[in-house]
Protein backbone atom coordinates (compact mmCIF):
# COMPACT_ATOMS: atom_id res chain seq x y z
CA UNK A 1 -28.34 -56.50 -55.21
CA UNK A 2 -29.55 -52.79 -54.86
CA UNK A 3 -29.06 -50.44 -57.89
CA UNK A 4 -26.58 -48.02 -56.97
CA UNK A 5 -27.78 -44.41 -57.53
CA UNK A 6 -25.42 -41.87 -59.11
CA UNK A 7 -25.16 -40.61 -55.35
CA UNK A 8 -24.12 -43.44 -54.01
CA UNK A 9 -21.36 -43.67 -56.62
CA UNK A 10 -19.90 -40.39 -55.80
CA UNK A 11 -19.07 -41.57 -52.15
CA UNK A 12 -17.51 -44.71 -53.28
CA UNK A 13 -13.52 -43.99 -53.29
CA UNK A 14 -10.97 -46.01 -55.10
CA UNK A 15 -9.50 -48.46 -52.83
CA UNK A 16 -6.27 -46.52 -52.32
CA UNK A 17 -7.64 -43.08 -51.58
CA UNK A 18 -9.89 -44.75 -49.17
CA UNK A 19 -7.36 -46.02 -47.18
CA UNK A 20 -5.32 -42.87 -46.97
CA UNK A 21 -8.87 -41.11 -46.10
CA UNK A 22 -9.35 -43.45 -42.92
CA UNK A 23 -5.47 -42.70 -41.55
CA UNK A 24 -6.44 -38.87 -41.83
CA UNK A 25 -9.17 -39.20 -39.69
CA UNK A 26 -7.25 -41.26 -37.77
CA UNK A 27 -4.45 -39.11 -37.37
CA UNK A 28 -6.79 -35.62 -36.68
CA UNK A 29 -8.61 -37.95 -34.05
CA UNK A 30 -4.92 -38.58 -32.28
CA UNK A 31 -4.30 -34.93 -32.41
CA UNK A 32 -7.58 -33.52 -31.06
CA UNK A 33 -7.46 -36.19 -28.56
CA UNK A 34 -3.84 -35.34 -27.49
CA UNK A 35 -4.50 -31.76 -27.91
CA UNK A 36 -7.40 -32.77 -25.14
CA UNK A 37 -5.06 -34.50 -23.10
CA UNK A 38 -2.70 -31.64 -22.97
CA UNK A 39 -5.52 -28.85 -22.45
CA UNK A 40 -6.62 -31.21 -19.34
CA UNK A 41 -2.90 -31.26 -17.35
CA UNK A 42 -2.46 -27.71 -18.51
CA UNK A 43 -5.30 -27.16 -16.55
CA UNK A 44 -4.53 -29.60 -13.47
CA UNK A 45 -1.43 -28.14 -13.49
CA UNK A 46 -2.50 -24.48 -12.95
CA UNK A 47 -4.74 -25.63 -10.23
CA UNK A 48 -2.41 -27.37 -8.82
CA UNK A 49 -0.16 -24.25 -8.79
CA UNK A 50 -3.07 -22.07 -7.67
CA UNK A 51 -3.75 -24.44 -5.24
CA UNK A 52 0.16 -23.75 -4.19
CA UNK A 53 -0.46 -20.06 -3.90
CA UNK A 54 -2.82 -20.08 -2.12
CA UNK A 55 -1.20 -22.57 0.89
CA UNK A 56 1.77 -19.96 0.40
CA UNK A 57 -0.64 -16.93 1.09
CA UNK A 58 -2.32 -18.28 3.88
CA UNK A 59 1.19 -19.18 5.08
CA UNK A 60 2.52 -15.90 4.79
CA UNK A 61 -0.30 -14.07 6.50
CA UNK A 62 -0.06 -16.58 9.44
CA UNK A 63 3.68 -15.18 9.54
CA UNK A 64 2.28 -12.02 9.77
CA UNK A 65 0.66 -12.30 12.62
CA UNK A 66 -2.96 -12.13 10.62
CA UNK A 67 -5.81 -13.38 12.68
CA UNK A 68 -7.87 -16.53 11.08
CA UNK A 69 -11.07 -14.43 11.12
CA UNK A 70 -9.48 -11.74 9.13
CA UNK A 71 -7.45 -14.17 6.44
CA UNK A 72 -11.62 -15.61 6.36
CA UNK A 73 -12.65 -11.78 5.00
CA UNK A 74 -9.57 -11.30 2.80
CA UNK A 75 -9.45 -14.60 1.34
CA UNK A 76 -13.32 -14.00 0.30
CA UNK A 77 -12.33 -10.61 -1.47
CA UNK A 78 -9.38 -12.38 -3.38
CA UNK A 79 -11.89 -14.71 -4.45
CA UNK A 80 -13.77 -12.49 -6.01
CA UNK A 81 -11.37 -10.21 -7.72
CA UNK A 82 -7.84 -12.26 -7.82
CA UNK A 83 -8.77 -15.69 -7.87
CA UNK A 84 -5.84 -17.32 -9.82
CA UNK A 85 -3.35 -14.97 -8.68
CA UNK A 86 -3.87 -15.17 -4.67
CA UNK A 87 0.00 -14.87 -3.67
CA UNK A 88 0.36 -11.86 -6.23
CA UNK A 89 -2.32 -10.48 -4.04
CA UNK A 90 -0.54 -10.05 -0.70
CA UNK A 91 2.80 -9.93 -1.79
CA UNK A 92 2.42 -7.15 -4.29
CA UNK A 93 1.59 -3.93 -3.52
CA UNK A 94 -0.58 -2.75 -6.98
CA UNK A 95 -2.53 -6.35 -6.88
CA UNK A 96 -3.63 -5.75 -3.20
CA UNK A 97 -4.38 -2.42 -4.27
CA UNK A 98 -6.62 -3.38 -7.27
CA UNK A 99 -8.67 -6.18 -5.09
CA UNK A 100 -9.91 -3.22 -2.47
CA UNK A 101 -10.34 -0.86 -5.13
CA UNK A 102 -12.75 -3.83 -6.79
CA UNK A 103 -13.98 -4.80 -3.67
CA UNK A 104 -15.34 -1.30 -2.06
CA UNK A 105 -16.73 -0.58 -5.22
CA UNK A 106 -18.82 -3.64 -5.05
CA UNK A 107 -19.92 -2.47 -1.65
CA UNK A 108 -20.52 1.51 -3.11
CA UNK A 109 -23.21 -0.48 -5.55
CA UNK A 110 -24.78 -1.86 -2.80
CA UNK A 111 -25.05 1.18 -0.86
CA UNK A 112 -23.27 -0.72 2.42
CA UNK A 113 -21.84 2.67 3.72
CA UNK A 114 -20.94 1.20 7.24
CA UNK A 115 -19.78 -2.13 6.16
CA UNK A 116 -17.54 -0.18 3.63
CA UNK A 117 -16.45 2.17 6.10
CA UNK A 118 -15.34 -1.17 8.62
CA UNK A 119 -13.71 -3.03 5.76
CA UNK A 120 -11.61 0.23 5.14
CA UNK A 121 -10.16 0.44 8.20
CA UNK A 122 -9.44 -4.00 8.40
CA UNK A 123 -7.98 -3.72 5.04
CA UNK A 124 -5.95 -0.83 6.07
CA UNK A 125 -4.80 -2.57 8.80
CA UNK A 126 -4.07 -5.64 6.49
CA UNK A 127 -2.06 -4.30 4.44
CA UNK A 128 0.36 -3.01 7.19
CA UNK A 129 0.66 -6.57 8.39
CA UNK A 130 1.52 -7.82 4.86
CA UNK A 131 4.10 -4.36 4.41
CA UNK A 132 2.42 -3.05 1.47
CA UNK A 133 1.87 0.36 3.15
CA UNK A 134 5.92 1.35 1.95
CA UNK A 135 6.41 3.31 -1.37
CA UNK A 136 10.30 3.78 -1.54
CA UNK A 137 11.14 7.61 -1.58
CA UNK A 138 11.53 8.63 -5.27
CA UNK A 139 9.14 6.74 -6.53
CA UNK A 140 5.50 7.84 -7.90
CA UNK A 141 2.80 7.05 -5.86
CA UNK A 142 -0.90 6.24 -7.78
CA UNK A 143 -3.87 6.61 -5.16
CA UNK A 144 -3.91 8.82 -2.01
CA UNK A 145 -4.06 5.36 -0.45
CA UNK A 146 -0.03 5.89 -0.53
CA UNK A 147 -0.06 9.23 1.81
CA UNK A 148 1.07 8.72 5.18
CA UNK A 149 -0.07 10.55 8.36
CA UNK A 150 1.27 14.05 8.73
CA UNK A 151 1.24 15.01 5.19
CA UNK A 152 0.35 18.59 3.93
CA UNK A 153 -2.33 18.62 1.50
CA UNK A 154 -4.28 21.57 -0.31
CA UNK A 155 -7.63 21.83 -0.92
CA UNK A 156 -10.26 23.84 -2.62
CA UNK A 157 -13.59 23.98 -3.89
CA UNK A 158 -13.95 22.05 -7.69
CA UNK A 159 -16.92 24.69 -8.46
CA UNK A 160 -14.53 27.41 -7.50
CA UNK A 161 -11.46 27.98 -9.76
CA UNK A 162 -10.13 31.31 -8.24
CA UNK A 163 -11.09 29.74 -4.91
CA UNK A 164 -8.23 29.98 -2.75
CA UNK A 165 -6.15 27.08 -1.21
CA UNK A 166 -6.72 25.99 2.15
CA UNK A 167 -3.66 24.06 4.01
CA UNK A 168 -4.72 20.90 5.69
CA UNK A 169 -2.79 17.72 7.18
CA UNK A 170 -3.91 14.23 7.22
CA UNK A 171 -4.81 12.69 10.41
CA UNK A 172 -6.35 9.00 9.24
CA UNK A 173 -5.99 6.83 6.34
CA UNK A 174 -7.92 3.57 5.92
CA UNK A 175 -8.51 2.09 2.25
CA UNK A 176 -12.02 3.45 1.76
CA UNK A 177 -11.53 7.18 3.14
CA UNK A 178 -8.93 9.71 4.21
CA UNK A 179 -9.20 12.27 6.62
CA UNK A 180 -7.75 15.92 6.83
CA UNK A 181 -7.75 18.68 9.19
CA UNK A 182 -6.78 22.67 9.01
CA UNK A 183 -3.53 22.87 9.81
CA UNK A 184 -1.95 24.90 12.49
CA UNK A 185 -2.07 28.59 11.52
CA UNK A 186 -3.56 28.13 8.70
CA UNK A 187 -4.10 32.09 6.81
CA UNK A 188 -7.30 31.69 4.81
CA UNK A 189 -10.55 30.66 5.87
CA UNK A 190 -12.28 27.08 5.43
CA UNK A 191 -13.75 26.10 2.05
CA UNK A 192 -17.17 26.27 2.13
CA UNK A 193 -18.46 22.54 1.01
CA UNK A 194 -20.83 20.17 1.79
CA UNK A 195 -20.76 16.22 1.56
CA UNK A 196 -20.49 15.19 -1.58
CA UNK A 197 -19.10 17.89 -3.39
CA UNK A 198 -15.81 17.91 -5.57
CA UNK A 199 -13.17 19.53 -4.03
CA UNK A 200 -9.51 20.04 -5.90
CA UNK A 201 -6.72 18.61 -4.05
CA UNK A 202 -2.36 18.89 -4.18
CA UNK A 203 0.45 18.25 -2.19
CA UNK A 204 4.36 17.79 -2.52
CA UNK A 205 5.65 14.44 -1.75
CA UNK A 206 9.27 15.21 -0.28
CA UNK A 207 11.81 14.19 -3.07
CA UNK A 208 9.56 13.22 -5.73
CA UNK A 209 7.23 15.50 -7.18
CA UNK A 210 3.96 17.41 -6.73
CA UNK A 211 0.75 16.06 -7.62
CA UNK A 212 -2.95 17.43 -8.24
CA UNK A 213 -6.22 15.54 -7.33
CA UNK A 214 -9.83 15.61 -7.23
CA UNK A 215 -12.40 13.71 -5.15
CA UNK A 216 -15.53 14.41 -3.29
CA UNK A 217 -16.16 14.94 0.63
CA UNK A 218 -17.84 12.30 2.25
CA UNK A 219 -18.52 14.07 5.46
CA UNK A 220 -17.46 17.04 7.39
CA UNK A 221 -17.11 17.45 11.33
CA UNK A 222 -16.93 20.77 12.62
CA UNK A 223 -15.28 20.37 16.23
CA UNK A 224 -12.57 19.71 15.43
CA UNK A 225 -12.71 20.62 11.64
CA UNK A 226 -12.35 17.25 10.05
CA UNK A 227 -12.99 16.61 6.08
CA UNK A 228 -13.14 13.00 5.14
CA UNK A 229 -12.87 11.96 1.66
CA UNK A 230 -13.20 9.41 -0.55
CA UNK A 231 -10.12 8.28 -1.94
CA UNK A 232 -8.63 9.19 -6.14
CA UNK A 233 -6.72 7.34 -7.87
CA UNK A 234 -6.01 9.82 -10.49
CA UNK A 235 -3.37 11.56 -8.93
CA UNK A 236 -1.51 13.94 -11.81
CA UNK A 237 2.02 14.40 -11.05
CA UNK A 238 2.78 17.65 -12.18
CA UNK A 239 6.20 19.23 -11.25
CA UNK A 240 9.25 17.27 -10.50
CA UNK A 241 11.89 17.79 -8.46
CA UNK A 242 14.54 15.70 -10.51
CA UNK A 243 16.95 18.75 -11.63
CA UNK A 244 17.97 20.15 -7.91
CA UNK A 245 17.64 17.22 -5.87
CA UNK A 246 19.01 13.66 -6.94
CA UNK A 247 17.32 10.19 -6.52
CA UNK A 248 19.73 7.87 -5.04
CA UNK A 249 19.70 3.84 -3.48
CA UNK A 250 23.21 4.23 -1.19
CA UNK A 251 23.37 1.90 1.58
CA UNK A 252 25.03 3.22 4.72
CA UNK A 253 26.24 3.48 8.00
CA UNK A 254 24.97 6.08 10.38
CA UNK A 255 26.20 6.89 14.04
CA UNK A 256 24.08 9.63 16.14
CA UNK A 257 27.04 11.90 18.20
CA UNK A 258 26.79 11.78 21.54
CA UNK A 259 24.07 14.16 23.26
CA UNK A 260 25.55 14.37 26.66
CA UNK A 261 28.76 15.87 25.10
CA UNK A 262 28.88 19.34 23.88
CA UNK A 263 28.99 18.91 20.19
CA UNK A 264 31.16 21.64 18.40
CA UNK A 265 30.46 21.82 15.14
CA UNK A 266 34.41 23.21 14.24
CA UNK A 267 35.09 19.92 15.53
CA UNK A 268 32.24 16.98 14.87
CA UNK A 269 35.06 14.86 13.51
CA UNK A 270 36.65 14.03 17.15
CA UNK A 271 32.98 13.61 18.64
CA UNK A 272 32.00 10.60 20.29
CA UNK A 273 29.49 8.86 18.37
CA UNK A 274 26.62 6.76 20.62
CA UNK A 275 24.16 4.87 18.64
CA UNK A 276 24.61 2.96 15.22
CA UNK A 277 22.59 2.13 12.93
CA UNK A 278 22.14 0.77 8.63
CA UNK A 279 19.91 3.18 6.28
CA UNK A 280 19.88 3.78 2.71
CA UNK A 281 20.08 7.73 1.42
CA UNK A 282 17.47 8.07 -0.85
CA UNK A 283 18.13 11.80 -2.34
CA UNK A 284 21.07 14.31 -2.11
CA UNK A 285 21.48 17.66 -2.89
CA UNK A 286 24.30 20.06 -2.23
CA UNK A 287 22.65 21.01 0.87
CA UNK A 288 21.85 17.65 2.69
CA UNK A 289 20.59 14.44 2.17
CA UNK A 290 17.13 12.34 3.40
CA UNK A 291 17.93 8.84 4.77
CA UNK A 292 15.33 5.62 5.03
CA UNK A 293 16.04 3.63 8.52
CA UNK A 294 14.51 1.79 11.17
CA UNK A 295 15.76 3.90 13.71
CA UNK A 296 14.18 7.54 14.50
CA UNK A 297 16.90 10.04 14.81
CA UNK A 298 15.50 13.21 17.31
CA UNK A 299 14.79 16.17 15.62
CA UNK A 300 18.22 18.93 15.57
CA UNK A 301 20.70 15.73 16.69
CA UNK A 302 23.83 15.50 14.95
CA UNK A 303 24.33 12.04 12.27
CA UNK A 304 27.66 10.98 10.79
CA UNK A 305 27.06 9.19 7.72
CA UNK A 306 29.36 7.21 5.71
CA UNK A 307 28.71 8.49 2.14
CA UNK A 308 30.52 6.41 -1.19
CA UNK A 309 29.56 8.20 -4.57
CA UNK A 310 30.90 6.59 -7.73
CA UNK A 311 33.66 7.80 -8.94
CA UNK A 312 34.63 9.26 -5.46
CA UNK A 313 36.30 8.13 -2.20
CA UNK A 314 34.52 7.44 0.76
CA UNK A 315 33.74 10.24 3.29
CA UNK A 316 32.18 11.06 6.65
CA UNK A 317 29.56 13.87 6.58
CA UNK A 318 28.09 15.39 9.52
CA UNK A 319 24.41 16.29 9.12
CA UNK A 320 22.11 17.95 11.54
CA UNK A 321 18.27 16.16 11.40
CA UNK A 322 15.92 18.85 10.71
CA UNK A 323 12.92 16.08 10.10
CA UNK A 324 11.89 12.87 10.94
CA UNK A 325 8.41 10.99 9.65
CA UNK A 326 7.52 8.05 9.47
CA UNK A 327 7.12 6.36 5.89
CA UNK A 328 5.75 2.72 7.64
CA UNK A 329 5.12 1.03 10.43
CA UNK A 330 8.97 0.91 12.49
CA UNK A 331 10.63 2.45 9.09
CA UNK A 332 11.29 6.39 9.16
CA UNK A 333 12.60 9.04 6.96
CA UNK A 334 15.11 11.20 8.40
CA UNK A 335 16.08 14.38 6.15
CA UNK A 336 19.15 16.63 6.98
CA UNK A 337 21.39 19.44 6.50
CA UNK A 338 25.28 19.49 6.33
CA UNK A 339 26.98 20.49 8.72
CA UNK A 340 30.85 21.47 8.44
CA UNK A 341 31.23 20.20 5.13
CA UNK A 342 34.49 20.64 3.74
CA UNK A 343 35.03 22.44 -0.04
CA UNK A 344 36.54 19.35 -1.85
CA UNK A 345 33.51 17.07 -0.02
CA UNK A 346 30.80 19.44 -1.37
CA UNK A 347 32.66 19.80 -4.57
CA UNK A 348 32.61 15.79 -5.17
CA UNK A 349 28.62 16.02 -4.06
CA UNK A 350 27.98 18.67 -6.60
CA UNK A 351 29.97 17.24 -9.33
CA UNK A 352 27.92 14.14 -8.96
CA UNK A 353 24.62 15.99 -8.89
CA UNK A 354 25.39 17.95 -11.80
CA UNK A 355 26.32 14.76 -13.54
CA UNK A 356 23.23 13.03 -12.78
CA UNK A 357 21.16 15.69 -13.80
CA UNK A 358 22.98 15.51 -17.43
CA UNK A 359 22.44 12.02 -17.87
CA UNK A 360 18.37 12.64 -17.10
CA UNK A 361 18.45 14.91 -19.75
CA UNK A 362 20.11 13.54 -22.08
CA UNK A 363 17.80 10.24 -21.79
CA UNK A 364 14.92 12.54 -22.16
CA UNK A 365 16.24 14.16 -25.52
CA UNK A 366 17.28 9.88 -26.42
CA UNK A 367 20.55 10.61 -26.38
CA UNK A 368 23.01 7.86 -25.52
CA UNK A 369 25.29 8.64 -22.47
CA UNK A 370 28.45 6.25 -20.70
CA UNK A 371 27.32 5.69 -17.38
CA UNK A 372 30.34 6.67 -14.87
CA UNK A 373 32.15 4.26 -13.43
């Protein structure tokens, strides 16, 4: 029989403790094999729901009308930059946005400026199909990305602070570049820059607020003056609109009076109405109010709108249309003017306005306020 060493007797247990040694080994063993087990169908389970989203997202872009060439290209960029989340990616609007911001500046490493320049303008054109080109009127917008053709936007030279600013419109939008031209009758003279320097951007987005930018020109074409730059998401929303004109979500009823008639604006009440149509009135003032539809109203035609405030009784207003652009593809943004409004009406508009307004102040100095009824 071997001698047993004073080691050897150290590792001996009583006959007890030995046996409750072996069950807890036996019972940690169990656990890290079940927590094994459950790490494994966690795992199948979220593939199996990936795999889900992504049948859904090819679905949904064979709804919209997306070619199978172009779901080839977009599927590869999700791949790289949204690969667990591939519904999230063409469904909503700030995951779309951050797979092409990833995406062209993968391609800006390379130094691919043409391929970048033709995946702008397909990913532009894919995100129309999937209706993530919409930012609802009152609403901040993030990237210049979210302007829409038609917009006024100021520029100036970054190395030039007292430089003055030059009024410009955009003509083109894709997701690597924008483009801007002088506008019509523009009163100062073009800024003097060359491609790639910093110019200082801002513009006024109607109802919301104004906001400053800065990005760099990628190229400039003289005839006719075109700048196109690169796009910022920085955008620094500076001065709000919130404390004259109101932010509203009031579904409605319009009906454009009848052209051939001659409308009488003593009388718009007994005027035939033609067309009708649903919108939703996104702001009001005491002036007018700016309605989101389908439909494009012309430019100085009469509306009758069906307008409900809380608190109020349903009334018709008259409004003549004094501006009509479009926020999307088929979805416009008609703003007008009142016309014939009577005293107790405008007194019922203003009341609510003024109301409003006291309830965004008093949740900016965190005071408590009954919402009315």
């Amino acid at each position: 029989m071997p001698r047993r060493t004073p080691f050897m007797t150290f590792l001996v247990l009583p006959e007890g403790r030995q046996l409750t040694f072996i069950l807890m080994v036996g019972v940690f063993f169990l656990l890290f094999v079940a927590a094994v087990l459950v790490a494994v169908l966690r795992r199948r389970q979220r593939n199996q729901v990936i795999t889900a989203e992504w049948r859904a997202a090819r679905d949904i872009a064979g709804r919209r009308g997306v070619s199978g060439k172009d779901w080839d290209l977009l599927r590869k960029v999700i791949e790289r930059h949204s690969p667990r989340e591939p519904l999230s990616a063409v469904t909503v609007q700030q995951c779309f946005d951050a797979c092409v911001e990833a995406e062209l500046a993968r391609l800006e490493t390379l130094g691919d400026a043409a391929q970048d320049e033709s995946l702008g303008a397909l990913l532009r054109a894919l995100r129309t199909q999937f209706g993530l080109d919409y930012v609802p009127y009152g609403r901040p917008v993030h990237s210049t990305r979210e302007l829409s053709t038609g917009q006024p936007v100021w520029i100036a030279p970054a190395a030039d602070p007292s430089a003055e600013w030059f009024r410009t419109r955009v003509v083109s939008i894709d997701e690597a570049h924008f483009s801007i031209t002088s506008w019509s009758g523009a009163q100062t003279g073009m800024p003097k820059v060359r491609p790639s320097d910093v110019v200082r951007g801002h513009m006024w987005r109607d109802d919301d607020a104004r906001y400053g930018f800065a990005t760099a020109l990628v190229r400039f074409d003289e005839t006719p003056p075109i700048w196109v730059l690169h796009h910022s998401a920085d955008l620094k929303r500076t001065q709000s609109r919130e404390y004259y004109r109101i932010h509203v979500d009031l579904p409605t009823r319009a009906a454009l009076l009848d052209a051939q008639t001659p409308i009488d604006t003593q009388q718009l009440g007994l005027h035939p109405a033609g067309t009708h149509f649903d919108g939703t009135i996104t702001s009001l003032s005491a002036g007018g109010l700016a309605l989101v539809t389908k439909d494009a109203a012309p430019v100085q035609s009469v509306l009758r709108i069906a307008l409900k405030l809380p608190g109020e009784e349903p009334v018709k207003v008259h409004v003549r249309v004094v501006g009509v652009s479009p926020v999307s593809r088929q979805t416009y943004k008609v703003r007008g003017s009142f016309l014939d409004v009577d005293e107790e009406t405008r007194d019922g508009i203003a009341r609510y306005i003024s109301y409003r307004q006291q309830m965004m102040l008093a949740a900016e100095a965190g005071i408590d306020m009954q919402p009315e009824q």
